[in-house]
PDB file of N, CA and C in Angstrom:
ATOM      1  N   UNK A   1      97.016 123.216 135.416  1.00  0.00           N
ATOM      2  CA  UNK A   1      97.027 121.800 135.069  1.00  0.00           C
ATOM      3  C   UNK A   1      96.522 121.001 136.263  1.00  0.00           C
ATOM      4  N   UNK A   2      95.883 120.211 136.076  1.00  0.00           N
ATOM      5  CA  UNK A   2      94.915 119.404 136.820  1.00  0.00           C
ATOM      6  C   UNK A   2      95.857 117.654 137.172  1.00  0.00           C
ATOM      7  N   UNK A   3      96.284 117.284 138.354  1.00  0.00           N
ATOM      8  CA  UNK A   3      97.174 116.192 138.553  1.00  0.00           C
ATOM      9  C   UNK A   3      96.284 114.848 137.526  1.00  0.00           C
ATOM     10  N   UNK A   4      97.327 114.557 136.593  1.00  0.00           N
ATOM     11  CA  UNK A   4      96.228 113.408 136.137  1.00  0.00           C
ATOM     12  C   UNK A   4      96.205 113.605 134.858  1.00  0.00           C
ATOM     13  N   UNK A   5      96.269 115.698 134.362  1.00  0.00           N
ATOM     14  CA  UNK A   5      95.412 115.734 133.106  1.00  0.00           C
ATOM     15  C   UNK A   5      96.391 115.412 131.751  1.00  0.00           C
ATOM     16  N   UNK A   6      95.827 115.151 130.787  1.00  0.00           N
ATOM     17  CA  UNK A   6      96.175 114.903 129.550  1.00  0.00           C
ATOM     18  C   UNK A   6      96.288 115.915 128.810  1.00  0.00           C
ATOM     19  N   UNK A   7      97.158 116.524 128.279  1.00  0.00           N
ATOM     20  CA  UNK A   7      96.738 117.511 127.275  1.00  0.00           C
ATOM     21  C   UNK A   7      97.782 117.117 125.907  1.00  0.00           C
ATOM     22  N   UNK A   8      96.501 117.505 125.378  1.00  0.00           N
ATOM     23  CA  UNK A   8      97.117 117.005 123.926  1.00  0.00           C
ATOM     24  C   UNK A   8      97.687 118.195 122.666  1.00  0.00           C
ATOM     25  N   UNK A   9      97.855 117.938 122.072  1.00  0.00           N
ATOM     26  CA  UNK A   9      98.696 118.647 120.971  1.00  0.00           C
ATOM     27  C   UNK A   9      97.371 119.133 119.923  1.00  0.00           C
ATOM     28  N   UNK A  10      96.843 120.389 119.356  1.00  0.00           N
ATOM     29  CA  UNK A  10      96.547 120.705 118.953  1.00  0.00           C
ATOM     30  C   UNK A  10      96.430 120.663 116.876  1.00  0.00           C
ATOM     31  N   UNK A  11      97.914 120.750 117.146  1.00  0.00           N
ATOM     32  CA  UNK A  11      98.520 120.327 115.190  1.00  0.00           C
ATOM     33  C   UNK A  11      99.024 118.825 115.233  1.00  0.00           C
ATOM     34  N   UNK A  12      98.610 118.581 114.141  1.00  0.00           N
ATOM     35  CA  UNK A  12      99.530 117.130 114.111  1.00  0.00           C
ATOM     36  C   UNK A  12     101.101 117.133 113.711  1.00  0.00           C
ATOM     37  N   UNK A  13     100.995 115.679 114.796  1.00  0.00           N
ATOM     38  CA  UNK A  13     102.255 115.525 114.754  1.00  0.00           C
ATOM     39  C   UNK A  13     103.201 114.819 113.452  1.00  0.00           C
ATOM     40  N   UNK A  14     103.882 115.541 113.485  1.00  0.00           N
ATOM     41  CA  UNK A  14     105.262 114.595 111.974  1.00  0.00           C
ATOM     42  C   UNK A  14     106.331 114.298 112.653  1.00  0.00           C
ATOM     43  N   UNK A  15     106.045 112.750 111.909  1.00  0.00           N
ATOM     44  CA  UNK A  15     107.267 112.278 112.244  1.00  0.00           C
ATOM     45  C   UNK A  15     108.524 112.325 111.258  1.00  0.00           C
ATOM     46  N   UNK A  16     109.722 111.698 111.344  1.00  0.00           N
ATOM     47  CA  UNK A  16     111.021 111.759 110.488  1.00  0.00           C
ATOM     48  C   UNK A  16     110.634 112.617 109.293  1.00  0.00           C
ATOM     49  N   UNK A  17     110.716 114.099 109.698  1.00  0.00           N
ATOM     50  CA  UNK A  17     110.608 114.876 108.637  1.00  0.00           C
ATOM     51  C   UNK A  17     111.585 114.956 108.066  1.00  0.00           C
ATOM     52  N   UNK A  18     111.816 115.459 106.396  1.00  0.00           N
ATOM     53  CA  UNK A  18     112.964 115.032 105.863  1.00  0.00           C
ATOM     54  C   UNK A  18     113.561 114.072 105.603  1.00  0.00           C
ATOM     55  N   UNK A  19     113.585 112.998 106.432  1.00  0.00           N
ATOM     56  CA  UNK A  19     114.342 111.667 105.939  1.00  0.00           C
ATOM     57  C   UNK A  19     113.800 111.444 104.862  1.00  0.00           C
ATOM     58  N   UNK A  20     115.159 110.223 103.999  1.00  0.00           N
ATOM     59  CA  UNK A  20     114.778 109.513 103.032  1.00  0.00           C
ATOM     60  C   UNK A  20     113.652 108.330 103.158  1.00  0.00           C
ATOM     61  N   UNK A  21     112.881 108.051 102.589  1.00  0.00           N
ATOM     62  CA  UNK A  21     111.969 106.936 102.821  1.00  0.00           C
ATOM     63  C   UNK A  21     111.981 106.301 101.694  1.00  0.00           C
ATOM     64  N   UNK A  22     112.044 104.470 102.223  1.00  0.00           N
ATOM     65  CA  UNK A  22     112.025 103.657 100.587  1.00  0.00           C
ATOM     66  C   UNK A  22     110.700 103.286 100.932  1.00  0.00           C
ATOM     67  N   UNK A  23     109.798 102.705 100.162  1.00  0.00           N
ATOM     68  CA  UNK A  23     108.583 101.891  99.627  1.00  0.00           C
ATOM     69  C   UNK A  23     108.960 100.214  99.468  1.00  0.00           C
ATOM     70  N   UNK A  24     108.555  99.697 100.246  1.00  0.00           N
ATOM     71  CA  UNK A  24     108.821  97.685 100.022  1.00  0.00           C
ATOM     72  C   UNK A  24     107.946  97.396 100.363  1.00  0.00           C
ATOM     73  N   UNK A  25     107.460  96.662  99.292  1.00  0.00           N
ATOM     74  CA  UNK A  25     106.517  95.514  99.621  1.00  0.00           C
ATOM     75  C   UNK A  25     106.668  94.300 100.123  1.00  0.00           C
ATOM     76  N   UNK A  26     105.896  93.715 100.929  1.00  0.00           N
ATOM     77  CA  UNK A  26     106.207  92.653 101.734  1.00  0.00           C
ATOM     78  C   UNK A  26     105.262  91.773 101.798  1.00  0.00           C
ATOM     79  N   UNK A  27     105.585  90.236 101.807  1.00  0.00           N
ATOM     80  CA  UNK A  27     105.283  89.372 101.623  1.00  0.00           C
ATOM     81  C   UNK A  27     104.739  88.366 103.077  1.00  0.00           C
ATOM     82  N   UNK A  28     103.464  87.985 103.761  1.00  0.00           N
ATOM     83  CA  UNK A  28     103.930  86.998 104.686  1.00  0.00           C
ATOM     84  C   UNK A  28     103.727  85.426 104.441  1.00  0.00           C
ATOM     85  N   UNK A  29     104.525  85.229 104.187  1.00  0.00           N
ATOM     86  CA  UNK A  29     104.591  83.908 103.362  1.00  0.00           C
ATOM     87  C   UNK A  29     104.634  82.367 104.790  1.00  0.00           C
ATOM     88  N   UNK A  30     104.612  82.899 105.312  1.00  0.00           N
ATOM     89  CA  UNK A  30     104.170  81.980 106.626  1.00  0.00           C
ATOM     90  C   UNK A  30     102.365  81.544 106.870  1.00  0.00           C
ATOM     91  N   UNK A  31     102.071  81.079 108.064  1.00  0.00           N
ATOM     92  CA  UNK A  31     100.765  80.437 108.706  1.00  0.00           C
ATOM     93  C   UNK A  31     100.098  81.327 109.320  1.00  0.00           C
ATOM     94  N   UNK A  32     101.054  82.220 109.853  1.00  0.00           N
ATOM     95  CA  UNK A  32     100.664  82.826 111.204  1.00  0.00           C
ATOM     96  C   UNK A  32     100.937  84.223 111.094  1.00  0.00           C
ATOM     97  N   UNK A  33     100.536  85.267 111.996  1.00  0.00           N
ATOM     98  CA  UNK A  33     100.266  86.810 111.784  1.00  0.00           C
ATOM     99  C   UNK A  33     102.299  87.057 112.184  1.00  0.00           C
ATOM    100  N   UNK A  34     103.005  87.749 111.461  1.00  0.00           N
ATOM    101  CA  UNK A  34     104.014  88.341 112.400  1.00  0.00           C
ATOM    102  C   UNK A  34     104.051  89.697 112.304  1.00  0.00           C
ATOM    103  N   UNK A  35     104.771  90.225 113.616  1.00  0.00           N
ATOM    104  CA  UNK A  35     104.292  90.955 114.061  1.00  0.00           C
ATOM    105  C   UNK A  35     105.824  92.166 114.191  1.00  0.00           C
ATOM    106  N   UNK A  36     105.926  93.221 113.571  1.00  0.00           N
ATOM    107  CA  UNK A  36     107.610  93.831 113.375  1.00  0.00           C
ATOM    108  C   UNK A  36     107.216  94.879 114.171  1.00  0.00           C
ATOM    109  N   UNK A  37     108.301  95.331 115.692  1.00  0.00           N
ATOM    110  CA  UNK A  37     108.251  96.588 115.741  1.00  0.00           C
ATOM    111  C   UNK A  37     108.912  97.882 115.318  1.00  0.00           C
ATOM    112  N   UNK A  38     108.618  99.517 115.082  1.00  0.00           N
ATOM    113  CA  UNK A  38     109.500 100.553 114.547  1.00  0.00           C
ATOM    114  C   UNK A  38     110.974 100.417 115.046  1.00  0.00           C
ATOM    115  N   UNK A  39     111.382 100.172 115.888  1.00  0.00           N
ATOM    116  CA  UNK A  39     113.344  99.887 115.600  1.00  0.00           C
ATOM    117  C   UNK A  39     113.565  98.695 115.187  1.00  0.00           C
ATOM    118  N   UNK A  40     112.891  97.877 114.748  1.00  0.00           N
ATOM    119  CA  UNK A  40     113.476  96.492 114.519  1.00  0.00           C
ATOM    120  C   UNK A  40     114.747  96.798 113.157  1.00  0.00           C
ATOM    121  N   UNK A  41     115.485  96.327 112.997  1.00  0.00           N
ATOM    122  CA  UNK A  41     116.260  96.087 111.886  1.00  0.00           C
ATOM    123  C   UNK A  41     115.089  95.708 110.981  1.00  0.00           C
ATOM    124  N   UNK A  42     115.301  96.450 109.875  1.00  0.00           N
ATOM    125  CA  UNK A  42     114.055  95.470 108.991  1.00  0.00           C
ATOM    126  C   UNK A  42     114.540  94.217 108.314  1.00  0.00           C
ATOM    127  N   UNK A  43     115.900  94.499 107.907  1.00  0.00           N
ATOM    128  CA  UNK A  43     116.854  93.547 106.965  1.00  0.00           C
ATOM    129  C   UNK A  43     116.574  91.838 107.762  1.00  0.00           C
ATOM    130  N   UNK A  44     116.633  91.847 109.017  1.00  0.00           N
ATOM    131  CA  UNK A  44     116.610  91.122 109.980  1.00  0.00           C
ATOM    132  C   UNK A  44     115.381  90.410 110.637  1.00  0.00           C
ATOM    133  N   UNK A  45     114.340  90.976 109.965  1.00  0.00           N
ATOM    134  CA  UNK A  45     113.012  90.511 110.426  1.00  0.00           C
ATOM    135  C   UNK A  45     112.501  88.851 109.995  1.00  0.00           C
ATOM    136  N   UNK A  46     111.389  88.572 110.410  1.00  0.00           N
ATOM    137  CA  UNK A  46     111.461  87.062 110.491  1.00  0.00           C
ATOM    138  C   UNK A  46     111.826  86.216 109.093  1.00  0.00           C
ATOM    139  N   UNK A  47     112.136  85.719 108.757  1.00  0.00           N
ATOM    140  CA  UNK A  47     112.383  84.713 107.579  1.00  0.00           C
ATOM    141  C   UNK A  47     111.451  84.686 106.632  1.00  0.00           C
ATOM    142  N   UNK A  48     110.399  84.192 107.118  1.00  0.00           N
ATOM    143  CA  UNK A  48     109.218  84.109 106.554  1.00  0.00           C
ATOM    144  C   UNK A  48     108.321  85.565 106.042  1.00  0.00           C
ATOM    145  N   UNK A  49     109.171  86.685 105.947  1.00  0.00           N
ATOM    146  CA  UNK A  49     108.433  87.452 105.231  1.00  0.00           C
ATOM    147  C   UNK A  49     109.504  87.955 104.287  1.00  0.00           C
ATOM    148  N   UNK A  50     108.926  88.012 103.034  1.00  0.00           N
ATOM    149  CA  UNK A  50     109.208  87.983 101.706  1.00  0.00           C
ATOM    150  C   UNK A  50     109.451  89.390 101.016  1.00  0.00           C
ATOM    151  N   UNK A  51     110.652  89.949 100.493  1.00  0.00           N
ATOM    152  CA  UNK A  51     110.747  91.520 100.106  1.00  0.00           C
ATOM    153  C   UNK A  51     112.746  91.476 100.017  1.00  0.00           C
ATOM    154  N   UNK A  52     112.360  92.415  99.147  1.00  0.00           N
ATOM    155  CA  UNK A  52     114.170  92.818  99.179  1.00  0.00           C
ATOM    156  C   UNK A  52     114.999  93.465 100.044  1.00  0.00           C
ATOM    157  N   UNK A  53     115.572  92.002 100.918  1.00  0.00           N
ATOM    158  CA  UNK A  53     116.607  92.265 102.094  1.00  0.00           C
ATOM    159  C   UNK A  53     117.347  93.485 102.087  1.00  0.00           C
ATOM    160  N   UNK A  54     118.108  93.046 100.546  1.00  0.00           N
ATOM    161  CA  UNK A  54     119.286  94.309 100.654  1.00  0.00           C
ATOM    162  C   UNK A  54     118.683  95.301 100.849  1.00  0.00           C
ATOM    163  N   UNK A  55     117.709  95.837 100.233  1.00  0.00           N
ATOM    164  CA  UNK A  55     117.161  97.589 100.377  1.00  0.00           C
ATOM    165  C   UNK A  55     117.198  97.728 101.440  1.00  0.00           C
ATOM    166  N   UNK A  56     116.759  96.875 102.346  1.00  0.00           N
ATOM    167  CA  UNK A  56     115.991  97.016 103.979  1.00  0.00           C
ATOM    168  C   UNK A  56     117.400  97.089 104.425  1.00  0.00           C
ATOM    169  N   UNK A  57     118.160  97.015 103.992  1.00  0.00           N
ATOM    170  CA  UNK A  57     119.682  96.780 105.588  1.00  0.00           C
ATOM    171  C   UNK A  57     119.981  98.334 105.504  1.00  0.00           C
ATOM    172  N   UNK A  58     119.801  98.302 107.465  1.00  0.00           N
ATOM    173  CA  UNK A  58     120.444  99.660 107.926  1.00  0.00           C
ATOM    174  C   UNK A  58     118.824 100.719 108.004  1.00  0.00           C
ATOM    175  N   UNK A  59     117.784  99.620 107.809  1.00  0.00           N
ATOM    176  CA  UNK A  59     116.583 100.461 108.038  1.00  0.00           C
ATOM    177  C   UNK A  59     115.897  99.700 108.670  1.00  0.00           C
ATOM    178  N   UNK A  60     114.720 100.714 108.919  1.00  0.00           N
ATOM    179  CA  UNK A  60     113.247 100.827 109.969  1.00  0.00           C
ATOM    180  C   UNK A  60     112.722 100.998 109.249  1.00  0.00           C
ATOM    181  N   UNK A  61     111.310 100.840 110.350  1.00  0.00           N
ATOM    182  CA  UNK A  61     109.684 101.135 109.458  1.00  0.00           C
ATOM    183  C   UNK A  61     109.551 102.470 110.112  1.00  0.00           C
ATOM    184  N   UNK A  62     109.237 103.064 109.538  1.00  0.00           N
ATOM    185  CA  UNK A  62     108.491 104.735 109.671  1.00  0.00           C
ATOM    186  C   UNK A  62     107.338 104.629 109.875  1.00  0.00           C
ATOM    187  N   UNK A  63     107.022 103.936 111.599  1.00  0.00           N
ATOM    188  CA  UNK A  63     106.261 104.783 111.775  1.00  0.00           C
ATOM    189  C   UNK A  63     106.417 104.800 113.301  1.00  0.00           C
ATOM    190  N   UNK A  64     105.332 105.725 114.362  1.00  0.00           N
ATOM    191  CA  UNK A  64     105.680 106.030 115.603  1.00  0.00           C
ATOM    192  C   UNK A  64     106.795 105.325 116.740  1.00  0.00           C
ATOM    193  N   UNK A  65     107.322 105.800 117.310  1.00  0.00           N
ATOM    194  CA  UNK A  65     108.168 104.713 118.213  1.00  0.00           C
ATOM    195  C   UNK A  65     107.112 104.350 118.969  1.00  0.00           C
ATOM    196  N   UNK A  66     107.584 103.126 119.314  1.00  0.00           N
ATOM    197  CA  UNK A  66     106.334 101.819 120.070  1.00  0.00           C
ATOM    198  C   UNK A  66     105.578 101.315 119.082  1.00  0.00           C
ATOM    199  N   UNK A  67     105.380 101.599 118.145  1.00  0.00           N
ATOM    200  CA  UNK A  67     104.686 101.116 117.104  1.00  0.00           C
ATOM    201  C   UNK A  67     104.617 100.131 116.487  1.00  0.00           C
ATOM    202  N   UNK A  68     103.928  99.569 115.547  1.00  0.00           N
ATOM    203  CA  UNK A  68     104.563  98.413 114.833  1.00  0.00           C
ATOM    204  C   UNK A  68     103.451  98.112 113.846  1.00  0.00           C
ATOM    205  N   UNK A  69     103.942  97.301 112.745  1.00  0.00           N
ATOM    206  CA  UNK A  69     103.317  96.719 111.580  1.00  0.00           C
ATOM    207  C   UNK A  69     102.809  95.547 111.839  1.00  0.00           C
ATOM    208  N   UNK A  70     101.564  94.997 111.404  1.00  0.00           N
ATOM    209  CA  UNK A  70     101.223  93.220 111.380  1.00  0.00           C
ATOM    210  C   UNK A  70     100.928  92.846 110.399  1.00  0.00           C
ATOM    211  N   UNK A  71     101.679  91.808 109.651  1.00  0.00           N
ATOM    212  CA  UNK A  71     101.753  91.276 108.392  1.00  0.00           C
ATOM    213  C   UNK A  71     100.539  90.376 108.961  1.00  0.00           C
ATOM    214  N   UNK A  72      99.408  89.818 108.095  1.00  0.00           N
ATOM    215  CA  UNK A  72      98.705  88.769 107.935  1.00  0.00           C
ATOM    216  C   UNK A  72      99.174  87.594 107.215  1.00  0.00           C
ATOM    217  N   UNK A  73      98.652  86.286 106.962  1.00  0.00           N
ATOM    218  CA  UNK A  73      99.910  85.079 106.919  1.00  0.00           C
ATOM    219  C   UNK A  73      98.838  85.473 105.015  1.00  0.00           C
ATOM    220  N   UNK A  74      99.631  85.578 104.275  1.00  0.00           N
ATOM    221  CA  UNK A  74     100.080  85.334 103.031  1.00  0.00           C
ATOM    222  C   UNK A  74      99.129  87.568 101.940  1.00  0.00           C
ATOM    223  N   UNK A  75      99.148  88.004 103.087  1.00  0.00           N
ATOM    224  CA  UNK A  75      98.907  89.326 102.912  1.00  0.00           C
ATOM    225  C   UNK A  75      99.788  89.862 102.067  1.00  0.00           C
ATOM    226  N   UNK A  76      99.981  90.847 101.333  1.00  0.00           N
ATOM    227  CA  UNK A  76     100.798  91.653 101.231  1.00  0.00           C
ATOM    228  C   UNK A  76     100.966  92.885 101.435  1.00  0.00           C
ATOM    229  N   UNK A  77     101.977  93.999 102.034  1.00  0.00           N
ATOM    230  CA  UNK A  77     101.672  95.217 103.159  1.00  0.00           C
ATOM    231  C   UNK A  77     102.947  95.964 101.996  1.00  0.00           C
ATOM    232  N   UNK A  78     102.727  97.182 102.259  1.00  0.00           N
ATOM    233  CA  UNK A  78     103.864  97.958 101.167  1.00  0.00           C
ATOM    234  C   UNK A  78     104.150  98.793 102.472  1.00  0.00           C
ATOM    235  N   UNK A  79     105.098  98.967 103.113  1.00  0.00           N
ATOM    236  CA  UNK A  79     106.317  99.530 104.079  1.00  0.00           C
ATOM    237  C   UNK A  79     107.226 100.559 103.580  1.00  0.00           C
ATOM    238  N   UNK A  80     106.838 101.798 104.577  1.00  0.00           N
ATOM    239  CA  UNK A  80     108.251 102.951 104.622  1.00  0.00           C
ATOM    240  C   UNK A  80     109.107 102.533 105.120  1.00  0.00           C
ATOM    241  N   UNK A  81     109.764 102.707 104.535  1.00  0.00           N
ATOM    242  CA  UNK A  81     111.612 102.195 105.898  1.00  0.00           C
ATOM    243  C   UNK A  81     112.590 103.640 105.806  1.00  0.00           C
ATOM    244  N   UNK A  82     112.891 104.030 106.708  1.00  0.00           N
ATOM    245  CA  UNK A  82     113.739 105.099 106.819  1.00  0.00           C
ATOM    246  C   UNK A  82     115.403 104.228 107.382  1.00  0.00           C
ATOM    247  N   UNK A  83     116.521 104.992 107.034  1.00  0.00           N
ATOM    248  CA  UNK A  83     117.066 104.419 107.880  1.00  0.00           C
ATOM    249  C   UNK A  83     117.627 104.710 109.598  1.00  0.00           C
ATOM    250  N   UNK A  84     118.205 103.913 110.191  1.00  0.00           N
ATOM    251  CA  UNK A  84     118.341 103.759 111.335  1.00  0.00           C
ATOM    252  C   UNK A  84     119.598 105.561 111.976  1.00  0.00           C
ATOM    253  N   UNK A  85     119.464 105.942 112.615  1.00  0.00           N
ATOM    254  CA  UNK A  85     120.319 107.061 112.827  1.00  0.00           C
ATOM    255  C   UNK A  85     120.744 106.089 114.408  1.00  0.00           C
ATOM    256  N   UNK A  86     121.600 106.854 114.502  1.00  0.00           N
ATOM    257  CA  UNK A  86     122.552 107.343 115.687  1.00  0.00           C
ATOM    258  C   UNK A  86     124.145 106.162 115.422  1.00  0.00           C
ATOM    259  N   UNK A  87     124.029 105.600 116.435  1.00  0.00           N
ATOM    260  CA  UNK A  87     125.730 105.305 116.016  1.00  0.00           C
ATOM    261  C   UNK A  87     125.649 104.247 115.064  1.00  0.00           C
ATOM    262  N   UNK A  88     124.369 103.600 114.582  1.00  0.00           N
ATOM    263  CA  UNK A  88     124.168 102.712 113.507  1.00  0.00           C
ATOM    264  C   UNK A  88     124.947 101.345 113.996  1.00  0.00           C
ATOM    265  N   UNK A  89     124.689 100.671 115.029  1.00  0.00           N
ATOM    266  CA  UNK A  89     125.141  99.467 115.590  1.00  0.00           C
ATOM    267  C   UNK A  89     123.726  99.062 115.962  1.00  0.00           C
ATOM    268  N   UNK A  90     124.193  97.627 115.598  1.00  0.00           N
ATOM    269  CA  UNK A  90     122.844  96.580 115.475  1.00  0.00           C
ATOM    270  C   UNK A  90     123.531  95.033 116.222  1.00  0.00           C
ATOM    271  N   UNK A  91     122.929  94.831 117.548  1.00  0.00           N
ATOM    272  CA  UNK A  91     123.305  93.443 117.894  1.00  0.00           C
ATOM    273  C   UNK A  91     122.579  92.708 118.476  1.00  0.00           C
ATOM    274  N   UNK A  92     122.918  91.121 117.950  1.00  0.00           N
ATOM    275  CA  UNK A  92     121.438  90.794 118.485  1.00  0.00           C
ATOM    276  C   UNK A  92     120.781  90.258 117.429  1.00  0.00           C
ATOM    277  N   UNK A  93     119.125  90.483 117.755  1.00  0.00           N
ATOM    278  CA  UNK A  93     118.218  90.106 116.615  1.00  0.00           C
ATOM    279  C   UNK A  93     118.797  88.388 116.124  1.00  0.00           C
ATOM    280  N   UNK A  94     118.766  88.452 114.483  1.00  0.00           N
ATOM    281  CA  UNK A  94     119.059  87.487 113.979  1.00  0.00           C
ATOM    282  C   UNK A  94     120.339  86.967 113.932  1.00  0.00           C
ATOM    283  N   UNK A  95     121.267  88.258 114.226  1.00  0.00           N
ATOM    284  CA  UNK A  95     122.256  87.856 114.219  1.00  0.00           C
ATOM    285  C   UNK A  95     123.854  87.945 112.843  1.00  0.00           C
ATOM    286  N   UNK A  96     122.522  88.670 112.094  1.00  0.00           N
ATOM    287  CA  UNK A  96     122.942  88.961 110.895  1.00  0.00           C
ATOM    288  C   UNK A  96     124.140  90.027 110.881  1.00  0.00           C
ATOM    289  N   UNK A  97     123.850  91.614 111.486  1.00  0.00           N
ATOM    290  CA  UNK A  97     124.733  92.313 111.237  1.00  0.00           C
ATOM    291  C   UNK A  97     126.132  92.243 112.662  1.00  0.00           C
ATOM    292  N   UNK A  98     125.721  91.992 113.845  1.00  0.00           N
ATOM    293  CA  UNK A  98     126.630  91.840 114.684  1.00  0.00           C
ATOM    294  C   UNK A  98     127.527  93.095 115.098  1.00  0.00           C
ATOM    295  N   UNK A  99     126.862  94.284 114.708  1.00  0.00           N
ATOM    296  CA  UNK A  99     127.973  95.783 115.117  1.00  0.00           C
ATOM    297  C   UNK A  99     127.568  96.757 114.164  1.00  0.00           C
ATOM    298  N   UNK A 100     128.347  97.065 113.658  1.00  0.00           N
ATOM    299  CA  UNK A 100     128.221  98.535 112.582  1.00  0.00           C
ATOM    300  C   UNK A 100     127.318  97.927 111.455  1.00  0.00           C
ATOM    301  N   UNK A 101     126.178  98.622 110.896  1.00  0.00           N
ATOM    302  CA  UNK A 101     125.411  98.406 110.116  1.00  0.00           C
ATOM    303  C   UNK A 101     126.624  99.258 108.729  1.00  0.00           C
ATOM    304  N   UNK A 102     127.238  99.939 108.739  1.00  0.00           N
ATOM    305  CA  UNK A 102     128.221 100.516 107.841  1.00  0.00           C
ATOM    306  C   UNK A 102     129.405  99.901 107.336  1.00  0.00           C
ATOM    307  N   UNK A 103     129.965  99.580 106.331  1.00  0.00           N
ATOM    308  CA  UNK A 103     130.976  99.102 105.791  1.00  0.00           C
ATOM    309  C   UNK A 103     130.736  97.394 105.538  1.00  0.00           C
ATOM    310  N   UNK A 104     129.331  96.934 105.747  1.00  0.00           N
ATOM    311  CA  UNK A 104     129.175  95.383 105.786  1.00  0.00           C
ATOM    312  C   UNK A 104     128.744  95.127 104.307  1.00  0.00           C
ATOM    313  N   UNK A 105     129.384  93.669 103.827  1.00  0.00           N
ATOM    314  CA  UNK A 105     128.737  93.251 102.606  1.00  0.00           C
ATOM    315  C   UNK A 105     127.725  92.736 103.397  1.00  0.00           C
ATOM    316  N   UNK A 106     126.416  92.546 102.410  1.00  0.00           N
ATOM    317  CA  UNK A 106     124.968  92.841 102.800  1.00  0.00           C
ATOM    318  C   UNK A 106     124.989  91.632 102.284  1.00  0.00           C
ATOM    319  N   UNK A 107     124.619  89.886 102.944  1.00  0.00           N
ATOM    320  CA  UNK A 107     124.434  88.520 102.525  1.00  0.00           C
ATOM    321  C   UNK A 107     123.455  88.113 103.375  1.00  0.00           C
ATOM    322  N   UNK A 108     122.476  87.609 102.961  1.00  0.00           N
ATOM    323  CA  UNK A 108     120.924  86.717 103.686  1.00  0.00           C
ATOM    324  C   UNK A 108     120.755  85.632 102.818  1.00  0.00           C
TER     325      UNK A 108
END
């Protein structure tokens, strides 16, 4: 190996193999481009984009970490969402879930 070198992966890579994945379509019903990254809460994402909250709570977008989706202002984008693993606590963001994404009635 050469200091510096890159080596890359030969097969492609998969991501969240196995997980469940939902399908939502989404709406950007705003002016302006927004812009979601792969851990964002999806349930929680900006206001101005349009799709069924409830499905989305306790999920992500599927796809690479660092990644992210860009809605165009009145586009419509159809989204994997897997949901969120590990201790499933969400704080922050909008403000919506405040702790355990588990045991919450789901209200937006």
């Amino acid at each position: 190996m050469v200091p510096g070198e890159i080596l890359y992966c030969t097969q492609d890579v998969e991501i969240n193999v196995g997980m469940p994945v939902i399908t939502l379509k989404v709406v950007n019903g705003a002016d302006r481009p927004i812009q979601v990254g792969s851990h964002f809460h999806f349930a929680e994402v900006n206001a101005a984009l349009e799709f069924d909250r409830a499905s989305a709570w306790g999920k992500r977008l599927n796809v690479l970490s660092g990644g992210s989706v860009r809605f165009e202002p009145g586009a419509v984008v159809e989204v994997e969402l897997i949901d969120i693993q590990g201790r499933r606590v969400v704080r922050g963001l909008r403000g919506l879930c405040g702790g355990s994404l588990d045991g919450k009635d789901f209200s937006i």
